[in-house]
N, C-alpha and C. Protein backbone atom coordinates (compact mmCIF):
# COMPACT_ATOMS: atom_id res chain seq x y z
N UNK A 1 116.88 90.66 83.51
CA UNK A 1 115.78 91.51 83.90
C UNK A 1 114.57 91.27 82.99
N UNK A 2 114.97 91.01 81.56
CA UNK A 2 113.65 90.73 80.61
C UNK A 2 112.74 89.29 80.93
N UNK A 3 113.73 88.65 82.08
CA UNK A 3 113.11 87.47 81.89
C UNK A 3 111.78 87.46 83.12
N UNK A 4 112.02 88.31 84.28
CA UNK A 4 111.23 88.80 85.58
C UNK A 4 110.16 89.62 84.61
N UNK A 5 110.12 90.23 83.88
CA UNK A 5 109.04 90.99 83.29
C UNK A 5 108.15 89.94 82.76
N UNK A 6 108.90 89.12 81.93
CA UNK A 6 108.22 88.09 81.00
C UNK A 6 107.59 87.32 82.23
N UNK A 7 108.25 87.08 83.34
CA UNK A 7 107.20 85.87 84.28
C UNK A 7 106.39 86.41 84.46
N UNK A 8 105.72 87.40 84.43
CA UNK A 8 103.92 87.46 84.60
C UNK A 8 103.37 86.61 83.70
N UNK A 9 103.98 86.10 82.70
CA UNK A 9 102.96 85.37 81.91
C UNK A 9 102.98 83.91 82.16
N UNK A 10 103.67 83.44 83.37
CA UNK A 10 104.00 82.22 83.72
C UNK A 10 102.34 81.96 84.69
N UNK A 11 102.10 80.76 85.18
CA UNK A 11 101.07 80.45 85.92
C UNK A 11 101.59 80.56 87.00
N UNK A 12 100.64 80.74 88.21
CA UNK A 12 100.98 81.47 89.31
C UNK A 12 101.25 79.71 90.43
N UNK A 13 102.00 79.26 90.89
CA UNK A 13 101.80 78.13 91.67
C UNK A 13 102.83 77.25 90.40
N UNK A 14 103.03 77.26 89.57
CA UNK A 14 104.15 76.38 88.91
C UNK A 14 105.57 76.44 88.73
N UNK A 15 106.52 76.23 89.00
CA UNK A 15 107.73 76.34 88.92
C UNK A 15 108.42 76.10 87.74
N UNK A 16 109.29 77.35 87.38
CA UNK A 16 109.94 77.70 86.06
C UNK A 16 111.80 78.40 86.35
N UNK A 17 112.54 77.04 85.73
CA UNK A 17 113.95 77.61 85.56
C UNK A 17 114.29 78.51 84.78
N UNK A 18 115.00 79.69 85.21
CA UNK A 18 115.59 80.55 84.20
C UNK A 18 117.20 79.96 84.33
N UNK A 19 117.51 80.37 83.36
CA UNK A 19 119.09 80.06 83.00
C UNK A 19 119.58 79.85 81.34
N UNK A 20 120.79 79.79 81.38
CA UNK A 20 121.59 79.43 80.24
C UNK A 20 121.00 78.28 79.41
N UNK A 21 121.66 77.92 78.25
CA UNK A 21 121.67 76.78 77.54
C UNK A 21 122.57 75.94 77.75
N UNK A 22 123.92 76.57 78.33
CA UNK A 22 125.36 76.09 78.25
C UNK A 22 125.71 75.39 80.36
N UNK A 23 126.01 74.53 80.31
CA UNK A 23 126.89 73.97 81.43
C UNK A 23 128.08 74.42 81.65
N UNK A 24 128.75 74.84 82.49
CA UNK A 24 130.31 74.88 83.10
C UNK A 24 130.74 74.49 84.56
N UNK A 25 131.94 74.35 84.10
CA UNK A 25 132.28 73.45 85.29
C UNK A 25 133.18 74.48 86.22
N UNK A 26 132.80 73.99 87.47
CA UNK A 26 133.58 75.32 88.69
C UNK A 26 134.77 76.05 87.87
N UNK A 27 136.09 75.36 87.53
CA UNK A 27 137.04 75.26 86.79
C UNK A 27 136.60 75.99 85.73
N UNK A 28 136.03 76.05 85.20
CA UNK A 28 135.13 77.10 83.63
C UNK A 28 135.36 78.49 84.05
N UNK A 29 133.98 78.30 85.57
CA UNK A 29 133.66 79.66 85.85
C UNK A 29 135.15 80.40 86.57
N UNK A 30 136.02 79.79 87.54
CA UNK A 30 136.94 80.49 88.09
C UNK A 30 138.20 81.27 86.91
N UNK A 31 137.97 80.51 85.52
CA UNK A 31 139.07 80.77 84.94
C UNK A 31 138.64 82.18 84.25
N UNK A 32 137.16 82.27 83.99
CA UNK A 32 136.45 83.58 83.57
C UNK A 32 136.77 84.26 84.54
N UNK A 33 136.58 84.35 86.03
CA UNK A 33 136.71 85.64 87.15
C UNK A 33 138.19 85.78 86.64
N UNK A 34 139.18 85.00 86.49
CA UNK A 34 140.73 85.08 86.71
C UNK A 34 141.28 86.40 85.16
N UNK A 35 140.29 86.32 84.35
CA UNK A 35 140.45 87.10 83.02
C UNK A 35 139.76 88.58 83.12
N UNK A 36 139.21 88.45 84.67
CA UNK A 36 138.90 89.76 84.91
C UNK A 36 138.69 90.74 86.26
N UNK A 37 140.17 90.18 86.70
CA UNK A 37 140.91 90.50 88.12
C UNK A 37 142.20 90.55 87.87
N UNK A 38 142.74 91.71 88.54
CA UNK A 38 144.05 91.66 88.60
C UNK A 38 144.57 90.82 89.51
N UNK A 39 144.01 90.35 90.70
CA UNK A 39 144.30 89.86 91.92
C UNK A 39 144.83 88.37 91.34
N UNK A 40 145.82 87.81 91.74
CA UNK A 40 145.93 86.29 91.75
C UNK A 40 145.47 85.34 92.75
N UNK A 41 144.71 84.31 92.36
CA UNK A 41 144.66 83.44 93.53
C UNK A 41 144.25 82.09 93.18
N UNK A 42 144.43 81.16 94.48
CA UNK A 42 144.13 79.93 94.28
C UNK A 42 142.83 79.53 94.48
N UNK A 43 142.52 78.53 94.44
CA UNK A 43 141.21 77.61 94.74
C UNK A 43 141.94 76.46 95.23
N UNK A 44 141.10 76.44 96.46
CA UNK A 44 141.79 74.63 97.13
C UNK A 44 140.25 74.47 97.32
N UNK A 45 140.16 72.74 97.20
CA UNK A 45 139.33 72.10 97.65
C UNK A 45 139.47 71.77 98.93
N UNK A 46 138.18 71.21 99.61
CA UNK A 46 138.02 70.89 100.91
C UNK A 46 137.61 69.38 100.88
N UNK A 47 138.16 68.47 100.63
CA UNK A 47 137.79 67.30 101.02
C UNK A 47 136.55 67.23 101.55
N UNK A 48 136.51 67.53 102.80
CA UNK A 48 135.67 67.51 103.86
C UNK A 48 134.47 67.73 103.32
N UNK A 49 134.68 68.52 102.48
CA UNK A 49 132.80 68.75 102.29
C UNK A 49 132.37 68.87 101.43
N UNK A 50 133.09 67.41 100.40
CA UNK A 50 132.78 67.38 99.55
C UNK A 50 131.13 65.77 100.04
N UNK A 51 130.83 65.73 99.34
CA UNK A 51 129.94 64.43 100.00
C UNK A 51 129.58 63.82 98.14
N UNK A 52 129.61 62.26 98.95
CA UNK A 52 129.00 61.70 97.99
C UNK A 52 128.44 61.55 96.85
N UNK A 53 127.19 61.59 97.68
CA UNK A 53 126.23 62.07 96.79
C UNK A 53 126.12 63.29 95.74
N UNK A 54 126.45 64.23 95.92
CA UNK A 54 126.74 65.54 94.83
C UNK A 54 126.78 64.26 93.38
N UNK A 55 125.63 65.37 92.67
CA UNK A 55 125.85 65.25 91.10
C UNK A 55 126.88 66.12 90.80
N UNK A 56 127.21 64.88 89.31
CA UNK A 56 128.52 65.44 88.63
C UNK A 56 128.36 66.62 88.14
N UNK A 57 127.11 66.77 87.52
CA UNK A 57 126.72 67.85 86.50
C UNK A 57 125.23 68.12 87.08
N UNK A 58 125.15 69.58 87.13
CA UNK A 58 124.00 69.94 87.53
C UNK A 58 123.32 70.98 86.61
N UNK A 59 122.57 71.19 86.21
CA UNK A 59 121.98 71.91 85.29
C UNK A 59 120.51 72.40 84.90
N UNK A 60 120.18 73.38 85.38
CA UNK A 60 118.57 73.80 85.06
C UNK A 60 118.18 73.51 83.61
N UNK A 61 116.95 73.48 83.51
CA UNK A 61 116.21 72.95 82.09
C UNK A 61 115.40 74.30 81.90
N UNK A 62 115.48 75.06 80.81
CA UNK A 62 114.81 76.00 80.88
C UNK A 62 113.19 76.04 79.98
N UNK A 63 113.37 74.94 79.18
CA UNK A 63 112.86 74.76 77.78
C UNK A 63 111.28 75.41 78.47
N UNK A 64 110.81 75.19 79.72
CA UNK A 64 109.19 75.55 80.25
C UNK A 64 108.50 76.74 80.45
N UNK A 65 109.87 77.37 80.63
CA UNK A 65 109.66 78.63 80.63
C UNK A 65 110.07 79.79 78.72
N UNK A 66 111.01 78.82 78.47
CA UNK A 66 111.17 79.75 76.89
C UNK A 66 109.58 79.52 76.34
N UNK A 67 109.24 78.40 76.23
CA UNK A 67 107.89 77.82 75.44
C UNK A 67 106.62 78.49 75.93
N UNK A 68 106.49 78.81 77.39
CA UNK A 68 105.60 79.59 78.12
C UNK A 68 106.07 81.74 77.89
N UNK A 69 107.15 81.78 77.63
CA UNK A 69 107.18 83.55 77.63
C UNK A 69 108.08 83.86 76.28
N UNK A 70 108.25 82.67 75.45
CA UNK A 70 108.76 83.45 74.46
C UNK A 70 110.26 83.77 74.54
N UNK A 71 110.92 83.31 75.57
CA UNK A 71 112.19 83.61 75.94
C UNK A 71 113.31 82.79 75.76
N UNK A 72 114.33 83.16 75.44
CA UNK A 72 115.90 83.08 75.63
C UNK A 72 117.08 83.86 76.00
N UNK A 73 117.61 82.95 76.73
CA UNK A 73 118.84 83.71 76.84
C UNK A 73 119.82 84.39 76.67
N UNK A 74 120.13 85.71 76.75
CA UNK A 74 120.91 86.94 75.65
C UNK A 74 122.09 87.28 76.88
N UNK A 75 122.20 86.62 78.41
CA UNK A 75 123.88 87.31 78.56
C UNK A 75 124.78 86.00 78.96
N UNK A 76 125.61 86.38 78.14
CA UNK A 76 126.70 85.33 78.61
C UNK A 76 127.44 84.98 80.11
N UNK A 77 127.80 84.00 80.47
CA UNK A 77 128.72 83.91 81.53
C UNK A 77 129.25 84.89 82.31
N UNK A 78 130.31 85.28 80.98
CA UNK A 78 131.38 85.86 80.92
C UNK A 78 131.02 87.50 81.50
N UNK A 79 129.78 88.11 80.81
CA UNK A 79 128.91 89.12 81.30
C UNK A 79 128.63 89.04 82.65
N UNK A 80 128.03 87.88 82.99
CA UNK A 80 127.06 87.91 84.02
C UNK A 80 128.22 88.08 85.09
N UNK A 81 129.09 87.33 85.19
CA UNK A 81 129.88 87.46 86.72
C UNK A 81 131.35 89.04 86.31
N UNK A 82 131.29 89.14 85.05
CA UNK A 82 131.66 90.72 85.45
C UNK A 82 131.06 91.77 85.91
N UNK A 83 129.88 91.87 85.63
CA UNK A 83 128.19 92.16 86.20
C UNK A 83 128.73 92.24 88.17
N UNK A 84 128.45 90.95 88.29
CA UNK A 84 128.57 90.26 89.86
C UNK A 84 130.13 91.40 90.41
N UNK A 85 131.02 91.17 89.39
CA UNK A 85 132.24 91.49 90.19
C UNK A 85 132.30 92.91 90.53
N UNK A 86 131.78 93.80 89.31
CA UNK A 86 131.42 95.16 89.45
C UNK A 86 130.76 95.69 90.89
N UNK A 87 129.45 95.00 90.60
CA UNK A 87 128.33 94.97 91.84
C UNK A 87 130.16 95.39 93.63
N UNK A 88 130.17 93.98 93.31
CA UNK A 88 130.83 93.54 94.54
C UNK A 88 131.89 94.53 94.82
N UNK A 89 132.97 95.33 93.70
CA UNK A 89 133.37 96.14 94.06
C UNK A 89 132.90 97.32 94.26
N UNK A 90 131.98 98.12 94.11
CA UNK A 90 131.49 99.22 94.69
C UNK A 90 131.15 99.00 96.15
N UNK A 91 130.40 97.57 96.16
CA UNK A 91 129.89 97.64 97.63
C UNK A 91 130.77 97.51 98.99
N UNK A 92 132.27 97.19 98.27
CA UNK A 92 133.11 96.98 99.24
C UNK A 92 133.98 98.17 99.33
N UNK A 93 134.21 99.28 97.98
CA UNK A 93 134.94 100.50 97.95
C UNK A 93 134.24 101.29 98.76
N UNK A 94 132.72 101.43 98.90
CA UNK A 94 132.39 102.29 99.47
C UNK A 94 131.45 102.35 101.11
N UNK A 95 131.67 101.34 101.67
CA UNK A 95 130.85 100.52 102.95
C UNK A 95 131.27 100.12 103.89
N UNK A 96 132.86 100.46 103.55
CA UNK A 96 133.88 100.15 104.49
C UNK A 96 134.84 101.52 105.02
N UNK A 97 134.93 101.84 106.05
CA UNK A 97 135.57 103.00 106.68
C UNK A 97 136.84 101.93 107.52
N UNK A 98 137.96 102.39 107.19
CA UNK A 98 139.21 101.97 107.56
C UNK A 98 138.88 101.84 109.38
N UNK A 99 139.33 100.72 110.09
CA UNK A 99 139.30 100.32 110.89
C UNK A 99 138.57 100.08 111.55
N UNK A 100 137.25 100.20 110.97
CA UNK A 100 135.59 99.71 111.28
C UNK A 100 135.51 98.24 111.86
N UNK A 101 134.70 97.61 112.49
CA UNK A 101 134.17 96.37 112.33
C UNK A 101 133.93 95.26 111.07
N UNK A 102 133.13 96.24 110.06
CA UNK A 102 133.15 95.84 108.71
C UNK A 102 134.49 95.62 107.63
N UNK A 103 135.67 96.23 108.26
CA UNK A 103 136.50 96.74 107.49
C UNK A 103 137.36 95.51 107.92
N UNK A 104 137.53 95.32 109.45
CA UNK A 104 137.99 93.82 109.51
C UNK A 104 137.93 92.41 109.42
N UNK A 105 136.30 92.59 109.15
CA UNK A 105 135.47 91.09 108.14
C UNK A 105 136.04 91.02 106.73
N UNK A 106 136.01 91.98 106.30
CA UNK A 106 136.19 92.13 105.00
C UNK A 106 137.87 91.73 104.69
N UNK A 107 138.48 92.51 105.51
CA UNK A 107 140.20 91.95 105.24
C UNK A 107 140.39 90.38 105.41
N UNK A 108 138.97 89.31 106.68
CA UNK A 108 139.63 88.32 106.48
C UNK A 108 138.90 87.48 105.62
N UNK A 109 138.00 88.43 105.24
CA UNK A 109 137.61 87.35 103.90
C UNK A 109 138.02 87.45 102.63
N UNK A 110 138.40 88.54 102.44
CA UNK A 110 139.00 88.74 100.99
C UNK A 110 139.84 89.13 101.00
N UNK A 111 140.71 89.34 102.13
CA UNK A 111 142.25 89.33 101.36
C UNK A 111 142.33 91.04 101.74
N UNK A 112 143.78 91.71 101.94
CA UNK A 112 144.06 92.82 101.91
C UNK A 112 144.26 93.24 100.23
């Protein structure tokens, strides 16, 4: 949130990455959700869609924007998608009425 305040001081028409310092790999991030879920589960890949071309490593550069607002990065990973997971469970504890429309999207996407 400190970092949306700080972009007013960015130029208006130039493009500026926010993000981390640190890289992780899918495998990184799934093993963080797994340390903060009771739920077990897998990850399968899809062949199919995986393509080519995909870089190995992908990674925003932030250095344009710290140098322009004075900024760095203060939440971790590990924060940010417990953050995400929180979010995600309220919106699904409370948005769903048992045998709704919504209620049966939701069972086949995430699981009973």
């Amino acid at each position: 949130m400190q970092a949306l305040w700080l972009s007013v001081e960015c130029v208006i028409g130039e493009v500026y990455n926010l993000g981390g310092d640190d890289a992780y790999s899918v495998q990184e991030v799934v093993e963080v959700i797994r340390t903060q879920v009771t739920t077990t589960f897998e990850v399968e890949q899809r062949p199919e869609l995986m393509r080519s071309c995909d870089e190995p490593i992908t990674a925003g550069d932030n250095a344009k924007f710290r140098s322009r607002c004075a900024w760095k990065p203060r939440i971790r990973l590990a924060a940010t998608l417990r953050d995400m997971l929180d979010w995600w469970r309220i919106q699904l504890a409370g948005a769903v009425s048992p045998g709704s429309r919504q209620e049966v999207a939701r069972v086949h996407h995430f699981g009973s």
